[in-house]
N, C-alpha and C. Protein backbone atom coordinates (compact mmCIF):
# COMPACT_ATOMS: atom_id res chain seq x y z
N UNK A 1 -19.75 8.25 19.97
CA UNK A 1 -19.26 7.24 20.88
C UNK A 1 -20.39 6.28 21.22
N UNK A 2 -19.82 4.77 20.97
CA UNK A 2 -21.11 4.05 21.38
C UNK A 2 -21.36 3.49 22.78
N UNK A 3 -22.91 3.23 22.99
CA UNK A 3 -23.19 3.19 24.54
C UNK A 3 -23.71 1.82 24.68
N UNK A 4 -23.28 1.48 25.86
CA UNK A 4 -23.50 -0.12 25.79
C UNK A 4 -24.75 -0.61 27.15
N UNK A 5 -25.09 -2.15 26.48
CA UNK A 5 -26.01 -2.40 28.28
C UNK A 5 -25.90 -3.75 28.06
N UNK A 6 -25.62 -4.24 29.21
CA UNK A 6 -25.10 -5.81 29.04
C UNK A 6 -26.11 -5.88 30.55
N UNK A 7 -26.72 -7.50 30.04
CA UNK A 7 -27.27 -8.35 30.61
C UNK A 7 -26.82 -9.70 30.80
N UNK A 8 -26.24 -9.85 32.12
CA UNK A 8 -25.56 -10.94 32.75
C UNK A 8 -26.67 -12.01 33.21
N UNK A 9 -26.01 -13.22 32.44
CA UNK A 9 -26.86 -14.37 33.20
C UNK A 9 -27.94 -14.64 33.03
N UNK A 10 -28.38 -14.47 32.16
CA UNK A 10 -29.87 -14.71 31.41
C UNK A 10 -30.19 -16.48 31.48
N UNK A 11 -30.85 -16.77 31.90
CA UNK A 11 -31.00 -18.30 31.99
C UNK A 11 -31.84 -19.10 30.88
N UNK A 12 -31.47 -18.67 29.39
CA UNK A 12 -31.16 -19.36 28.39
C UNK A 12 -30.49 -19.85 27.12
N UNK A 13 -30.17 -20.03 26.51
CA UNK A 13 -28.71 -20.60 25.82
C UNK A 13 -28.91 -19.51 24.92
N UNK A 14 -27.47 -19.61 24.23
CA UNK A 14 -27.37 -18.37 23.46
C UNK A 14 -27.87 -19.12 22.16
N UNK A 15 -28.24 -20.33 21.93
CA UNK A 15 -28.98 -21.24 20.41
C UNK A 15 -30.11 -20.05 20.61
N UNK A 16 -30.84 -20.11 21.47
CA UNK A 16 -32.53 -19.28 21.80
C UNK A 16 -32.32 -17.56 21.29
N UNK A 17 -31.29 -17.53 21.48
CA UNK A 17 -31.15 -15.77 21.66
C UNK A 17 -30.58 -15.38 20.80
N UNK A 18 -29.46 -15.60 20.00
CA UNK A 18 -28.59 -15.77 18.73
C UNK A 18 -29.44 -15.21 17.59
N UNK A 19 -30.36 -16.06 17.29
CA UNK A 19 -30.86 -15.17 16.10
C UNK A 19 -32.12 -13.94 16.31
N UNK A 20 -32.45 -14.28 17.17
CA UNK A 20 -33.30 -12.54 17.56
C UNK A 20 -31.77 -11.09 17.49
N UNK A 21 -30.87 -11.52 18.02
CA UNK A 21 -29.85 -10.38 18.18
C UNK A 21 -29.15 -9.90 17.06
N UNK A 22 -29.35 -11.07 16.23
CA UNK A 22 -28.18 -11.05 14.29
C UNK A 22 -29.55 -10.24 13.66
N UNK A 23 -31.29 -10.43 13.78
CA UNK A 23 -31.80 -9.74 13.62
C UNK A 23 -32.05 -7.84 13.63
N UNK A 24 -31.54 -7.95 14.74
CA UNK A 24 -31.89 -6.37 15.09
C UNK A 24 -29.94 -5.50 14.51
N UNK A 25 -28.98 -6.13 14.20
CA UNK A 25 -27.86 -5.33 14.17
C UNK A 25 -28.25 -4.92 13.13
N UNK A 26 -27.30 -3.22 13.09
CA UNK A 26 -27.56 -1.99 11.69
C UNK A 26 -29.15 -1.48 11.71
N UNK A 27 -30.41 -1.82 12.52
CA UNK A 27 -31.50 -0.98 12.78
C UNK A 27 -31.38 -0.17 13.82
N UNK A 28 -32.41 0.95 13.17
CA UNK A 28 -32.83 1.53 14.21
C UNK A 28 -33.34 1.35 15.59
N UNK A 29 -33.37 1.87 16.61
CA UNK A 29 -33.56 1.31 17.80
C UNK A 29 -35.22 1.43 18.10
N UNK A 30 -35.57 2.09 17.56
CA UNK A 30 -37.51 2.11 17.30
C UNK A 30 -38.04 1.13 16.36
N UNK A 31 -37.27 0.36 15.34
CA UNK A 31 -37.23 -0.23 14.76
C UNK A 31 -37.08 -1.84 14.85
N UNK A 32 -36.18 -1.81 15.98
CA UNK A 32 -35.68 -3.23 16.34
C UNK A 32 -37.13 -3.75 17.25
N UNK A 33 -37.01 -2.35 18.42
CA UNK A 33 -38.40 -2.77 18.79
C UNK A 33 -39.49 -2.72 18.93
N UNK A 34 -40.06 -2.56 17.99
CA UNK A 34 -40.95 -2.63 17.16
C UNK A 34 -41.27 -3.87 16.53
N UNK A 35 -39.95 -4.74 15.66
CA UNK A 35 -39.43 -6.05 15.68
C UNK A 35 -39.87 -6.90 16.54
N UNK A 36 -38.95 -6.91 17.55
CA UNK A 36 -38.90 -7.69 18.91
C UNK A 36 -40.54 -7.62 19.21
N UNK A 37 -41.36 -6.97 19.23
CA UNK A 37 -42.89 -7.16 19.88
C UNK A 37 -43.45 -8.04 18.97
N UNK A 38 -43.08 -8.63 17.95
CA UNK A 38 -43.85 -9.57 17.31
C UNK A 38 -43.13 -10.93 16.89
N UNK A 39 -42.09 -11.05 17.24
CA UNK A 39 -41.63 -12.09 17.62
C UNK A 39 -41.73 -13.19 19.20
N UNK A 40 -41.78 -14.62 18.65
CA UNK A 40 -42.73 -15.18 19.83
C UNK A 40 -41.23 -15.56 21.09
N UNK A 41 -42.21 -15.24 21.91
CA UNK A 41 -40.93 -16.43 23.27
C UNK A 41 -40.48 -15.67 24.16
N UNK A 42 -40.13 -15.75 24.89
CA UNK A 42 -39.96 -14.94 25.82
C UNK A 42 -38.49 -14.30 25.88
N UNK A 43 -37.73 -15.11 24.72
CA UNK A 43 -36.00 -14.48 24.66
C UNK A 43 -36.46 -13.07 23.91
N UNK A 44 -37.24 -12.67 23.40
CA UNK A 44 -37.27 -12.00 22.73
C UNK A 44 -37.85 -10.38 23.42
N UNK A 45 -38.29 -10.88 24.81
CA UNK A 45 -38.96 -9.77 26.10
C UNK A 45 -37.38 -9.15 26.66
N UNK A 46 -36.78 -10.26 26.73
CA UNK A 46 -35.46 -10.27 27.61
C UNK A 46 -34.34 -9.54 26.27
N UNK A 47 -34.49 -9.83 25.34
CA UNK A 47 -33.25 -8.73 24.03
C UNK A 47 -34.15 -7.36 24.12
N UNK A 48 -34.86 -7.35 24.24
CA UNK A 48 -36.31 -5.56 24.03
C UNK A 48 -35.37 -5.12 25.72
N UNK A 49 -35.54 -5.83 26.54
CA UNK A 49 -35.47 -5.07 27.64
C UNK A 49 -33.91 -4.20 27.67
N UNK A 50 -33.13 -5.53 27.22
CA UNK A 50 -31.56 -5.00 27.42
C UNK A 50 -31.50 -3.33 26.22
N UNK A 51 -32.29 -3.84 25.01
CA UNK A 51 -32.17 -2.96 24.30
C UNK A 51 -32.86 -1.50 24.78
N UNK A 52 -33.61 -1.33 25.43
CA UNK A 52 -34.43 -0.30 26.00
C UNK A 52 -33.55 0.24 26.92
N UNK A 53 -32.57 -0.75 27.84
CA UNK A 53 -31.58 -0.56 28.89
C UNK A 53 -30.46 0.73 28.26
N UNK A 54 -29.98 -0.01 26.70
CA UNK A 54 -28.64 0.59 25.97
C UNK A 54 -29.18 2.14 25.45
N UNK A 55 -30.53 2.57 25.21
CA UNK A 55 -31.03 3.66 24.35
C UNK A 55 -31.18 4.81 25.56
N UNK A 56 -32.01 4.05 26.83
CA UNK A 56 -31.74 4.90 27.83
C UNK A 56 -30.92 5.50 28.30
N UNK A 57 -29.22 4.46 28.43
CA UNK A 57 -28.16 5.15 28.12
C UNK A 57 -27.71 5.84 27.68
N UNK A 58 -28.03 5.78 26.83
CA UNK A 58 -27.20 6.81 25.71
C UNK A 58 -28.04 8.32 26.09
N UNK A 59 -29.26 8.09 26.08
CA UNK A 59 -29.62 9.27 26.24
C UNK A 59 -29.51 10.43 27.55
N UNK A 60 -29.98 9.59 29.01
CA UNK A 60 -29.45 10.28 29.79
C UNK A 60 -28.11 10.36 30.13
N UNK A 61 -27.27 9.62 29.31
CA UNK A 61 -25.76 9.38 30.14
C UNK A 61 -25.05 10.60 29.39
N UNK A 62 -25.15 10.35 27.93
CA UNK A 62 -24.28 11.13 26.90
C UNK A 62 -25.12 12.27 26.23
N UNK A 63 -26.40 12.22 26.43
CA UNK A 63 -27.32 13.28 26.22
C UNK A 63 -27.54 13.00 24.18
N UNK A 64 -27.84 11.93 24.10
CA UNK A 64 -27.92 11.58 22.40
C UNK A 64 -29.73 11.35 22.22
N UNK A 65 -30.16 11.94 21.19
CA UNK A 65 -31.45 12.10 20.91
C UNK A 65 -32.02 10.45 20.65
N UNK A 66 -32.88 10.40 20.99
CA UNK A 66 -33.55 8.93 21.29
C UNK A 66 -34.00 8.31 19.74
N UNK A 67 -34.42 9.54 18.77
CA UNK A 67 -35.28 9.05 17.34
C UNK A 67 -33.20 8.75 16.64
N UNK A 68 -32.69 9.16 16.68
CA UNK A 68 -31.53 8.77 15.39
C UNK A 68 -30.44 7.97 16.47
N UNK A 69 -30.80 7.14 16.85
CA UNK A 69 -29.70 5.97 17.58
C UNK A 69 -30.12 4.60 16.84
N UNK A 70 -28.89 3.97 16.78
CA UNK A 70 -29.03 2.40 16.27
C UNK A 70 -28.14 1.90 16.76
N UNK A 71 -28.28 0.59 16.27
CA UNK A 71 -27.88 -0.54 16.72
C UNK A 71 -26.20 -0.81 15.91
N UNK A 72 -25.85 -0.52 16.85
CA UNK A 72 -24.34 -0.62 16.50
C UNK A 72 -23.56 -2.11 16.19
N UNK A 73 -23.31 -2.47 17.39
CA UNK A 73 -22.98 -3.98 18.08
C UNK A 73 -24.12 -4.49 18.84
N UNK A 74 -24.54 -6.01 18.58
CA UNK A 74 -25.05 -6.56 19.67
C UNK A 74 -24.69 -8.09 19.18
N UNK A 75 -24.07 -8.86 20.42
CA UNK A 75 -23.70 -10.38 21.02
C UNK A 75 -24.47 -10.83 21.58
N UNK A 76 -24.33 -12.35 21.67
CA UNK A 76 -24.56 -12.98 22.58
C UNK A 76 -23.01 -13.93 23.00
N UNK A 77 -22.95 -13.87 24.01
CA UNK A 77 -21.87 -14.88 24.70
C UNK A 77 -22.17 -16.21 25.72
N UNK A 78 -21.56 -16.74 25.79
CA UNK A 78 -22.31 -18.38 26.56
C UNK A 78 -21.88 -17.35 28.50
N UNK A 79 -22.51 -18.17 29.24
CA UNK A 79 -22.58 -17.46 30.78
C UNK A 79 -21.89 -18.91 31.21
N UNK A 80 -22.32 -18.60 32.48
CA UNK A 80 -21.82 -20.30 33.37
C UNK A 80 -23.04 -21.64 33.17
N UNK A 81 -22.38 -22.23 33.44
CA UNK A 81 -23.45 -23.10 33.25
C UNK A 81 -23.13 -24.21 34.26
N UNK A 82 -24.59 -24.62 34.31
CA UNK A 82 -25.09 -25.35 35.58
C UNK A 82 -24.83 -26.90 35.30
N UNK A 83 -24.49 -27.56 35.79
CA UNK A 83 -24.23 -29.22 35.60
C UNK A 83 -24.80 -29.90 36.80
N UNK A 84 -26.11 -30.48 36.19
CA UNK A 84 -26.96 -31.54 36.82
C UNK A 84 -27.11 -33.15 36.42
N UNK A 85 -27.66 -33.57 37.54
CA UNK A 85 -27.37 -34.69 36.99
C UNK A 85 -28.83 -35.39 37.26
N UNK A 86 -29.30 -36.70 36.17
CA UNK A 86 -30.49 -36.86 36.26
C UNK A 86 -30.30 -38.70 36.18
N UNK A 87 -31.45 -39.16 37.13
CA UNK A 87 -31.42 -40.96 36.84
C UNK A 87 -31.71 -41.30 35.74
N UNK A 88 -30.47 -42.28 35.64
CA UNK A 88 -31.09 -42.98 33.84
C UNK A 88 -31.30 -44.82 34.02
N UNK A 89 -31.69 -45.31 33.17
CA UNK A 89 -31.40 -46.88 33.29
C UNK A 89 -30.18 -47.66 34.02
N UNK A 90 -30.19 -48.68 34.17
CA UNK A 90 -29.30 -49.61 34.83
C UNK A 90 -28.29 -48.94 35.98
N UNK A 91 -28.72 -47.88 36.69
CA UNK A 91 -28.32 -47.05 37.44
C UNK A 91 -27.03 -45.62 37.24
N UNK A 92 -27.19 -45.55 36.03
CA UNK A 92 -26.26 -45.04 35.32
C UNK A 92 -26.87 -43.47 35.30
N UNK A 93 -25.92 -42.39 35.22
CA UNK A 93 -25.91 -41.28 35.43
C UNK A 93 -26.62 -40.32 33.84
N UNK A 94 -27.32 -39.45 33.95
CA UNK A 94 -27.38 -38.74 32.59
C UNK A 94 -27.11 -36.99 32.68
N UNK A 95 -26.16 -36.35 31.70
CA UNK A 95 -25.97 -35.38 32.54
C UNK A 95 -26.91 -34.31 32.21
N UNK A 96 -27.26 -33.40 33.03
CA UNK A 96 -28.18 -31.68 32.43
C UNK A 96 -27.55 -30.51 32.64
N UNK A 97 -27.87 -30.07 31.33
CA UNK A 97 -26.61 -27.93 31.15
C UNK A 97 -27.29 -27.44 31.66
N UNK A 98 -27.49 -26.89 31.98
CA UNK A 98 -28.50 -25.69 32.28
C UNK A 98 -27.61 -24.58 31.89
N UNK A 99 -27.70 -24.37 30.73
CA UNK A 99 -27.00 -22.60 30.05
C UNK A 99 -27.25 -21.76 30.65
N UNK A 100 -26.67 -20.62 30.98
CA UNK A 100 -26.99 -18.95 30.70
C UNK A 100 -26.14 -18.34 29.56
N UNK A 101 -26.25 -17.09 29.48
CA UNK A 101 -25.14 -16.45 28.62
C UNK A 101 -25.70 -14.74 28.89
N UNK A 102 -24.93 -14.63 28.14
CA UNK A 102 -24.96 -12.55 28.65
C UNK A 102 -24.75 -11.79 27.34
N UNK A 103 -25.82 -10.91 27.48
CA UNK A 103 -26.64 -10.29 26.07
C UNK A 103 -25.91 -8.56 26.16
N UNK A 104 -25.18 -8.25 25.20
CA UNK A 104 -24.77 -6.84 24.87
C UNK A 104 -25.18 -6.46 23.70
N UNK A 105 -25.54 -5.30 23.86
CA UNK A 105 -25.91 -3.88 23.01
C UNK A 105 -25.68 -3.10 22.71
N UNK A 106 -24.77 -2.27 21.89
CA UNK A 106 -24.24 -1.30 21.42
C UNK A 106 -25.11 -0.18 20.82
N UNK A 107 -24.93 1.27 20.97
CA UNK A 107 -25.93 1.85 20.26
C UNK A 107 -25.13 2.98 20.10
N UNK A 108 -26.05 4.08 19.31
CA UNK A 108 -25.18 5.46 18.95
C UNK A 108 -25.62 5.95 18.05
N UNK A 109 -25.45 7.20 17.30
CA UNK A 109 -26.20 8.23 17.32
C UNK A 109 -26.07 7.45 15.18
N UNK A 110 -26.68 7.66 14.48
CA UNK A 110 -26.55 7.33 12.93
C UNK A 110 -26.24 8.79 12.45
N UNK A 111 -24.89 8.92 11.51
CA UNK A 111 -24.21 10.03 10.95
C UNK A 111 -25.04 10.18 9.74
């Protein structure tokens, strides 16, 4: 049975986070991060953490050995987003997103 850890509201777009996460699906979870520590930016502190979140799970929740878990499922989904607004020429409006989105992790034991 797979164990999940979702991180709500992360305050950067899922463009930033998207391909660190298509990276790590079907590895191992010692593996992914392991990965993740040498990749640059800080989206990449914030996918390690959630992922550390989902392995912990699994282990104290469902009692699943920490060395043979992987990466089952992991998304990214868009969050809310912020609408600002910034001065532009001839008094005219320009608008700003400010993204979040929310990072899930799937994990579980490899047969």
């Amino acid at each position: 049975m797979a164990v999940k850890a979702v991180a709500k509201g992360i305050g950067m777009s899922t463009k930033r986070i998207r391909p660190l996460v298509d990276a790590l699906r079907g590895k191992g979870v010692q593996a992914s991060l392991d990965a993740l520590r040498f990749m640059p930016g800080p989206a990449a502190m914030r996918v390690a953490k959630v992922l550390r979140s989902a392995a912990a799970n699994a282990e104290n929740n469902m009692a699943m050995s920490p060395n043979r878990l992987q990466v089952v499922r992991a998304f990214v989904d868009a969050g809310p987003m912020l609408k600002r607004i910034r001065p532009r020429a001839r008094g005219r409006v320009g608008r700003v997103f400010r993204r979040s989105c929310h990072i899930t992790i799937e994990v579980d034991e490899e047969q």
